[in-house]
N, C-alpha and C. Protein backbone atom coordinates (compact mmCIF):
# COMPACT_ATOMS: atom_id res chain seq x y z
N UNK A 1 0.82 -1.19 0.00
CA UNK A 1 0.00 0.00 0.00
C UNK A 1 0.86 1.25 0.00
N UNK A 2 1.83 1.50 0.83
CA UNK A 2 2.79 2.84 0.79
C UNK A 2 3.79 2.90 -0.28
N UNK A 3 4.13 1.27 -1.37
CA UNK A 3 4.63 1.70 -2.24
C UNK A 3 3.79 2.09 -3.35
N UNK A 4 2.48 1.83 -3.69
CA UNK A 4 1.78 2.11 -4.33
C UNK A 4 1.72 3.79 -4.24
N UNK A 5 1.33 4.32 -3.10
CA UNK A 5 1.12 5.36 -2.64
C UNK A 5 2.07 6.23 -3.09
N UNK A 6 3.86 6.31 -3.24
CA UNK A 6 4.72 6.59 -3.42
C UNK A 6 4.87 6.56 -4.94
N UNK A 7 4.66 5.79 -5.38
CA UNK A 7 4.61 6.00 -6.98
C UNK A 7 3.54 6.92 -7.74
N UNK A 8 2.38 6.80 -6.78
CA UNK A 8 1.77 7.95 -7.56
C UNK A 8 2.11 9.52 -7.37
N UNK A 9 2.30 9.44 -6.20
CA UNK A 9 2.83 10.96 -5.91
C UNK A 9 3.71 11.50 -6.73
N UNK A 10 4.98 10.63 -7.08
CA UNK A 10 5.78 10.69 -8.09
C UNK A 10 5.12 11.06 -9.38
N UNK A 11 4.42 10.10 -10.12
CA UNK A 11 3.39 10.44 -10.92
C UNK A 11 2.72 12.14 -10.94
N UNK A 12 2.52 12.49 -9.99
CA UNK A 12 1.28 13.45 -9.70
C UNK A 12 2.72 14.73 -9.85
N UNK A 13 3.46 14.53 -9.19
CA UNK A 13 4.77 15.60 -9.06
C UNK A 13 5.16 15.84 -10.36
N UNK A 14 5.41 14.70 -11.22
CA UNK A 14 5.98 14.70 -12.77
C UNK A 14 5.17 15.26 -13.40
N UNK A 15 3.58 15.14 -13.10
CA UNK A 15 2.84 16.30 -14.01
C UNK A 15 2.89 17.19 -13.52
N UNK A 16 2.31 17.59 -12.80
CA UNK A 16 2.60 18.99 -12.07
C UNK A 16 3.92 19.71 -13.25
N UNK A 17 5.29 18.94 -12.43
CA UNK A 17 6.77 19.86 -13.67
C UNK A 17 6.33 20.02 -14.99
N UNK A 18 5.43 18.86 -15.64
CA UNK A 18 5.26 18.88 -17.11
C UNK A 18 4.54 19.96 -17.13
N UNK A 19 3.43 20.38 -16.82
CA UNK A 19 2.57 21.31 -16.62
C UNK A 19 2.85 22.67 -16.80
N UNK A 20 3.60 22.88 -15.84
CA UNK A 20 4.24 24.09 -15.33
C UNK A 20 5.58 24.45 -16.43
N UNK A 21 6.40 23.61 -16.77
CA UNK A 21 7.15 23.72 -17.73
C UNK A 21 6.53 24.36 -18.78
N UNK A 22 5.68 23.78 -19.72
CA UNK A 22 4.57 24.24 -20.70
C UNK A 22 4.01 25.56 -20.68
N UNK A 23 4.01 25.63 -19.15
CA UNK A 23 3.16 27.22 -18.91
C UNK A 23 3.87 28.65 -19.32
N UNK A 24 5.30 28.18 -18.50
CA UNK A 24 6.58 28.71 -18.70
C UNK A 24 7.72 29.09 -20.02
N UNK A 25 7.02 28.41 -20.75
CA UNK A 25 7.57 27.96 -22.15
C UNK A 25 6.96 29.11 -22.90
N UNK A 26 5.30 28.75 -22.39
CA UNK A 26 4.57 29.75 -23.62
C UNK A 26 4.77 30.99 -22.91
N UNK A 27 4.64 31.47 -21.78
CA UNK A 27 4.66 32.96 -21.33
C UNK A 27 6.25 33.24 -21.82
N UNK A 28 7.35 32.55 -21.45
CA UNK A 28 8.31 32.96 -22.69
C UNK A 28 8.39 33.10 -24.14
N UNK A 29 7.49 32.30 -25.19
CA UNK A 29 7.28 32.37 -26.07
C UNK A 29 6.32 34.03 -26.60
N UNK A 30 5.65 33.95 -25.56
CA UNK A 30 4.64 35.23 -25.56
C UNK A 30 5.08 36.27 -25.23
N UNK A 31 6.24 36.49 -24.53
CA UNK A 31 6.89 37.90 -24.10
C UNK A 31 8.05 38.18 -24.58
N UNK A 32 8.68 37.18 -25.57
CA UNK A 32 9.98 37.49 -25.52
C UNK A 32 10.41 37.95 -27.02
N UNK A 33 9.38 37.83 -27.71
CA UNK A 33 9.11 39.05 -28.78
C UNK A 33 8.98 40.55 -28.42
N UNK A 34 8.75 40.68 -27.33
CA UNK A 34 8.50 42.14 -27.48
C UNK A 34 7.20 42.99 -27.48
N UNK A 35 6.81 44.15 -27.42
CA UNK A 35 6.14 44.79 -27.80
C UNK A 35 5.91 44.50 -29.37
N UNK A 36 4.43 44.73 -29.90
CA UNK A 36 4.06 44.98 -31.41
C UNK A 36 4.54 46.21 -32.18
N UNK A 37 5.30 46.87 -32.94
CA UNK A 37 5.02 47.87 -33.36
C UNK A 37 4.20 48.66 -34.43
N UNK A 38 3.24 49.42 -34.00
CA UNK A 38 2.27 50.15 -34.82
C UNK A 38 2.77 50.00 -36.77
N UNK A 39 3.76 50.79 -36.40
CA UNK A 39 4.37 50.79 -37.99
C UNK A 39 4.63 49.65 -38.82
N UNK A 40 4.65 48.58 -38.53
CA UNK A 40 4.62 47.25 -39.05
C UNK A 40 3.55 46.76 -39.59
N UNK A 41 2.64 47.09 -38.75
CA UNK A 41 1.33 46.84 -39.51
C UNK A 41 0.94 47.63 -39.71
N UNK A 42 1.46 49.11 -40.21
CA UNK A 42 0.77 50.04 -41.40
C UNK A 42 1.60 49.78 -42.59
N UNK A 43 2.76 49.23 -42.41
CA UNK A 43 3.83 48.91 -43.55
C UNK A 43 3.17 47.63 -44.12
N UNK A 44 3.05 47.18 -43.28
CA UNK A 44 2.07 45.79 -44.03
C UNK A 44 0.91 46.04 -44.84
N UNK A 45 -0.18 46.85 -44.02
CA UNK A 45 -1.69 47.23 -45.03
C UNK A 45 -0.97 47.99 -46.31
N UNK A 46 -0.04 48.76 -46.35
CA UNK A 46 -0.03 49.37 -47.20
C UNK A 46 1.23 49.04 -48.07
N UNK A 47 1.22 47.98 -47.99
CA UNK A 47 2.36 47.27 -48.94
C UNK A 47 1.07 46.10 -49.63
N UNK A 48 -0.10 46.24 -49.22
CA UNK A 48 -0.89 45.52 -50.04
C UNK A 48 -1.45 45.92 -51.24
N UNK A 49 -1.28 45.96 -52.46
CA UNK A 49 -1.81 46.83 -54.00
C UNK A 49 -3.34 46.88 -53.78
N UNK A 50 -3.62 48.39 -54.30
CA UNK A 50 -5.40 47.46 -54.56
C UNK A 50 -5.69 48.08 -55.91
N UNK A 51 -6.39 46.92 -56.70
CA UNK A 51 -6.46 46.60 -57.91
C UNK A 51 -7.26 47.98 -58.28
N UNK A 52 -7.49 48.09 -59.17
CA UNK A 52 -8.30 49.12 -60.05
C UNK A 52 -9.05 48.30 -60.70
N UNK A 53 -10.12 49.06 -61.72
CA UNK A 53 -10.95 48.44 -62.13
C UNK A 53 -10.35 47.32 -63.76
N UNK A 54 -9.97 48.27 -64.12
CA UNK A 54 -9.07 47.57 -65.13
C UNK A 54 -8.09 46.06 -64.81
N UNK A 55 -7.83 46.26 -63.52
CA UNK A 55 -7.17 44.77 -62.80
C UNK A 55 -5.64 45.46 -63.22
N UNK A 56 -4.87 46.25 -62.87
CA UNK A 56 -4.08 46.94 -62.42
C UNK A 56 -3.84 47.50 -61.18
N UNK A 57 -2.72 47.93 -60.77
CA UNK A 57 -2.77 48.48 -59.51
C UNK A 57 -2.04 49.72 -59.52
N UNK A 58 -2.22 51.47 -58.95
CA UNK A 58 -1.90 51.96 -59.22
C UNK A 58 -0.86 52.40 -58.46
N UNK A 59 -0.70 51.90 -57.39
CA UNK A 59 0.45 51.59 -55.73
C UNK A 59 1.69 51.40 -56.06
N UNK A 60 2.43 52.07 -55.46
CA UNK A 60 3.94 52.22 -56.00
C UNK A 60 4.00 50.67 -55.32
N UNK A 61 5.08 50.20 -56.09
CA UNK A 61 5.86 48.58 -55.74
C UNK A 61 6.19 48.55 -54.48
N UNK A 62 6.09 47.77 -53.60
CA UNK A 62 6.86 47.86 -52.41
C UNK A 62 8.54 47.65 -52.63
N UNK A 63 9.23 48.13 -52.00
CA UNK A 63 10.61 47.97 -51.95
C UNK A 63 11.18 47.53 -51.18
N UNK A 64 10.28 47.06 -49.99
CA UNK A 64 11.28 46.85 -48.58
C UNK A 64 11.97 45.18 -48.67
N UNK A 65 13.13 44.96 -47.89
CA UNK A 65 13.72 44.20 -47.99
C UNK A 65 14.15 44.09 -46.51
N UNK A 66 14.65 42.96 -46.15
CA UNK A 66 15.50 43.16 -44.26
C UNK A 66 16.81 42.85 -44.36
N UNK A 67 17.57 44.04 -43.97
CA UNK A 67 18.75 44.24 -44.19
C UNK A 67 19.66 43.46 -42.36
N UNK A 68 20.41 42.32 -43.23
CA UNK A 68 20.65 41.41 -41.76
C UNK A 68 22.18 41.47 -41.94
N UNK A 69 22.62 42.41 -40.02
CA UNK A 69 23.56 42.47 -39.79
C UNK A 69 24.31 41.62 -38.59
N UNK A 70 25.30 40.88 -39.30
CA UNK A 70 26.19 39.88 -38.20
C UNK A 70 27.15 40.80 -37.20
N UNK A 71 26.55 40.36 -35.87
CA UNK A 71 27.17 41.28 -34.66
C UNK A 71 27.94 40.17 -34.14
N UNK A 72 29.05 40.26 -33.81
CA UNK A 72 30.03 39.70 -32.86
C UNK A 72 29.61 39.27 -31.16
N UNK A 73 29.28 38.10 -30.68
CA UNK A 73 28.92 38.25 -29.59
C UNK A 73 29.51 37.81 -28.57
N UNK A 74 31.15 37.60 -28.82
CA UNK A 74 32.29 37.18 -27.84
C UNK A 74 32.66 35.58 -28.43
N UNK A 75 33.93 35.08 -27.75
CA UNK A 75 34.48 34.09 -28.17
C UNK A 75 34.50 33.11 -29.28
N UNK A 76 34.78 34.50 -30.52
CA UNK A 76 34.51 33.54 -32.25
C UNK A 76 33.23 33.65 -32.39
N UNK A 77 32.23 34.05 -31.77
CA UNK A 77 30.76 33.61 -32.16
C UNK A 77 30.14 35.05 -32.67
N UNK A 78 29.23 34.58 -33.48
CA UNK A 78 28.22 36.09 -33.77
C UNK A 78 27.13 35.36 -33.88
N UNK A 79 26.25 36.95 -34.23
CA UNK A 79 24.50 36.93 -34.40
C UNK A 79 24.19 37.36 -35.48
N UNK A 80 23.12 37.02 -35.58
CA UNK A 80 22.37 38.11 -36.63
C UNK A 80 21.51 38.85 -36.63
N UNK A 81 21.27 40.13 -36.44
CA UNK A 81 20.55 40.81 -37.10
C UNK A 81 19.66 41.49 -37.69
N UNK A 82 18.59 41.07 -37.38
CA UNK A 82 17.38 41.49 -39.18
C UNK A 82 17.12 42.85 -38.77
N UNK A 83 17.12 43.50 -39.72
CA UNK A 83 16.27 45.18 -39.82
C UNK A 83 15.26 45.12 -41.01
N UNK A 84 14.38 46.39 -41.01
CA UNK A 84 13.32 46.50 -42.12
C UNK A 84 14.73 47.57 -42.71
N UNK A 85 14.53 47.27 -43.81
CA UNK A 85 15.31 48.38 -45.05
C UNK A 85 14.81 48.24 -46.45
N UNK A 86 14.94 49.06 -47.54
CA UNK A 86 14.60 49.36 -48.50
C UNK A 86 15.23 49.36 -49.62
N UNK A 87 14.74 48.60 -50.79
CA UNK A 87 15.41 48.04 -52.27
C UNK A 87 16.36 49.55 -52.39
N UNK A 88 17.40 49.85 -52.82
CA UNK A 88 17.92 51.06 -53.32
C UNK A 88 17.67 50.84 -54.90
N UNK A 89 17.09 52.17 -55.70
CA UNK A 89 17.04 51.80 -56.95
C UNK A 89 17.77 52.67 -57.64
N UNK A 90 18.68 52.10 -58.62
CA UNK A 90 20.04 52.41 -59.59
C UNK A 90 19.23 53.23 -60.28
N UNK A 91 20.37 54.42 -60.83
CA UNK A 91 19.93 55.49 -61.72
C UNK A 91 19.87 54.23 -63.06
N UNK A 92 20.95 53.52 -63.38
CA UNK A 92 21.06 52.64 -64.31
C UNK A 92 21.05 51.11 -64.06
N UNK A 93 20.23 50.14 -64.39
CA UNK A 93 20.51 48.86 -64.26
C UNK A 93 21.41 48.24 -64.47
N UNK A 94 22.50 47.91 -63.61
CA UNK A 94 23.79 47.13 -63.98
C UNK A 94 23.24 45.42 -63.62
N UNK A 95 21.93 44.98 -62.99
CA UNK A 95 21.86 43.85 -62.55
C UNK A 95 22.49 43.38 -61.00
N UNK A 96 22.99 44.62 -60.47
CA UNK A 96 23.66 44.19 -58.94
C UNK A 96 22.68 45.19 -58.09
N UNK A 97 22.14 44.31 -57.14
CA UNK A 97 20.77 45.18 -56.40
C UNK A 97 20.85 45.01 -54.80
N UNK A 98 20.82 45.82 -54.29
CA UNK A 98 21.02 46.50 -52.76
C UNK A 98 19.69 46.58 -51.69
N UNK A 99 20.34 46.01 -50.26
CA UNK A 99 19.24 46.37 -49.87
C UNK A 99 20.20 47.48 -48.48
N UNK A 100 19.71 48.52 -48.01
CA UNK A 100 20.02 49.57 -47.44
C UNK A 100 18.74 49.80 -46.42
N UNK A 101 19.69 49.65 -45.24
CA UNK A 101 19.10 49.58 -43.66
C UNK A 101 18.21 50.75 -43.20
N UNK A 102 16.81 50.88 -42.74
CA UNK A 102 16.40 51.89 -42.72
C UNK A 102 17.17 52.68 -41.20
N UNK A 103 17.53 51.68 -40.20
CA UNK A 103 18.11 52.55 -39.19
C UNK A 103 18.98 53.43 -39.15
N UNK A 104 20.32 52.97 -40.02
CA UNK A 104 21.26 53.72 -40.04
C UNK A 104 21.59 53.43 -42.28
N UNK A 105 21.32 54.32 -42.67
CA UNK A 105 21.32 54.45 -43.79
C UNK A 105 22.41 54.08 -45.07
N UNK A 106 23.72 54.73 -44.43
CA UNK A 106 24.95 54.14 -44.46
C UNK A 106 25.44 52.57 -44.92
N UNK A 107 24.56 51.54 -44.24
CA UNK A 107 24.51 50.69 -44.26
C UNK A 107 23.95 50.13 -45.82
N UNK A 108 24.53 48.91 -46.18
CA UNK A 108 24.09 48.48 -47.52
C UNK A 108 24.63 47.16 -48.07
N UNK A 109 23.82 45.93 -48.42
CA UNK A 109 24.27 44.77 -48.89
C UNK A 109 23.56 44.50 -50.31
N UNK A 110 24.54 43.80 -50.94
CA UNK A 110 23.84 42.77 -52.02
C UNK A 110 22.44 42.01 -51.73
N UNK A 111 21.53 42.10 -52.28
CA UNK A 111 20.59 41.20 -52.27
C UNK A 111 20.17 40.82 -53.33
N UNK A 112 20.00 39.76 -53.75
CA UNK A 112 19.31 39.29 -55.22
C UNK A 112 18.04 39.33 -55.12
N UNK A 113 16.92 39.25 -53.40
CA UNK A 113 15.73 39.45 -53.81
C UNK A 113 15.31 40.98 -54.14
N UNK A 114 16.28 41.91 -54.49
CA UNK A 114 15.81 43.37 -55.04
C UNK A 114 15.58 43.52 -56.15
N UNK A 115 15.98 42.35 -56.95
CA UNK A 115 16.06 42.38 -58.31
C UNK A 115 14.84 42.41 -58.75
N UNK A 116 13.85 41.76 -58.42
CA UNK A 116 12.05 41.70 -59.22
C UNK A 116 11.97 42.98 -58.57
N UNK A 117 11.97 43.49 -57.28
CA UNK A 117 11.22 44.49 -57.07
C UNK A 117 11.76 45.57 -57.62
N UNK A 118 13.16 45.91 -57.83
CA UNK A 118 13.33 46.65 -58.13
C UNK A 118 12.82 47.24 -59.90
N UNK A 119 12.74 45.51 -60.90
CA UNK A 119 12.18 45.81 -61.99
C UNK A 119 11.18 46.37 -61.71
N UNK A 120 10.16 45.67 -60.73
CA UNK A 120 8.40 45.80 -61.06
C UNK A 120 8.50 47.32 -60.68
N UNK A 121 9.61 48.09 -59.99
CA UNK A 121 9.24 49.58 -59.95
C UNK A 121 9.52 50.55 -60.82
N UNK A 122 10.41 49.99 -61.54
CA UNK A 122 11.04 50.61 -62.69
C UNK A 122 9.98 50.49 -63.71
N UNK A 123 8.99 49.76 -64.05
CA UNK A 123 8.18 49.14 -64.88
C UNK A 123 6.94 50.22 -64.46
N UNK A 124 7.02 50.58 -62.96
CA UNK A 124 5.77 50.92 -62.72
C UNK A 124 5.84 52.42 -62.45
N UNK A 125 7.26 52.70 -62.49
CA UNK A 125 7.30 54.47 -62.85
C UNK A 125 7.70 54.49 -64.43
N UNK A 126 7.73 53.82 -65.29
CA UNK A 126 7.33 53.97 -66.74
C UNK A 126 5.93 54.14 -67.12
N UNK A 127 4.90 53.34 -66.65
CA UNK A 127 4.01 53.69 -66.83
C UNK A 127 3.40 54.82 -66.15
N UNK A 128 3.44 55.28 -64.73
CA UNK A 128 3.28 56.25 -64.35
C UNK A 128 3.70 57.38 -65.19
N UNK A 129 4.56 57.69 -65.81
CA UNK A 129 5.17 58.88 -66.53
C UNK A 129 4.19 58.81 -67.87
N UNK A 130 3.94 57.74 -68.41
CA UNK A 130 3.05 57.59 -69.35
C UNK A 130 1.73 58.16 -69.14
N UNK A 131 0.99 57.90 -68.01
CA UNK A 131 -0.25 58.51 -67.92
C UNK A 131 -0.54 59.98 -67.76
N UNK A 132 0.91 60.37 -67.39
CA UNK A 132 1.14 61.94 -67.12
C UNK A 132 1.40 62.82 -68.59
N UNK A 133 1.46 62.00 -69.34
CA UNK A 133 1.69 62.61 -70.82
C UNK A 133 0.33 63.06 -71.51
């Protein structure tokens, strides 16, 4: 009877930790992002096109890109990074496309995903200039 007794308690203790572990997990999962920021989700609604009637859109291209910087964080090791930053667009297309950090401006890497956006904007201030004629 008291070893019976002893094993469940054990039992009952092990959930309990499982429990509580889980709880602990998600309130870290849930706080350790941070605050939301407002501007993220106005950058978002308004990085969404809205069509015209013709099934065009008359919304400048979005450009943004996340410009990710490797920080050093002691003994050989680093981090990374991510920022919101923005396609830079070439007076001339050479085919080599940038993405440039909105924090500190200065800042600037190669990215190959600038390349569509940067066409679809180039495409879409051609036609803009067109309708102005």
């Amino acid at each position: 009877m008291r070893i019976e007794w002893f094993f469940q308690r054990k039992k009952l203790a092990a959930s309990c930790t499982a429990i509580a572990g889980l709880i602990s997990c998600g309130a870290l999962l849930l706080f350790a992002a941070g605050p939301v920021r407002a501007a993220s989700v106005e950058t978002a609604v308004s990085a969404v096109p809205v069509a015209t009637s013709m099934g065009q859109s008359n919304d400048r291209p979005d450009l943004s890109c996340t410009y990710h910087e490797t920080v050093p964080t002691g003994r050989g090791h680093s981090a990374v990074r991510s920022h919101e930053g923005t396609c830079d667009v070439p007076d001339e297309d050479s085919g080599t496309y940038y993405c440039r950090n909105n924090d500190d401006r200065s800042q600037v890497q190669e990215q190959e995903s600038c390349g569509p956006k940067v066409k679809r904007y180039l495409e879409w201030k051609k036609t803009q200039h067109k309708d102005d004629e």
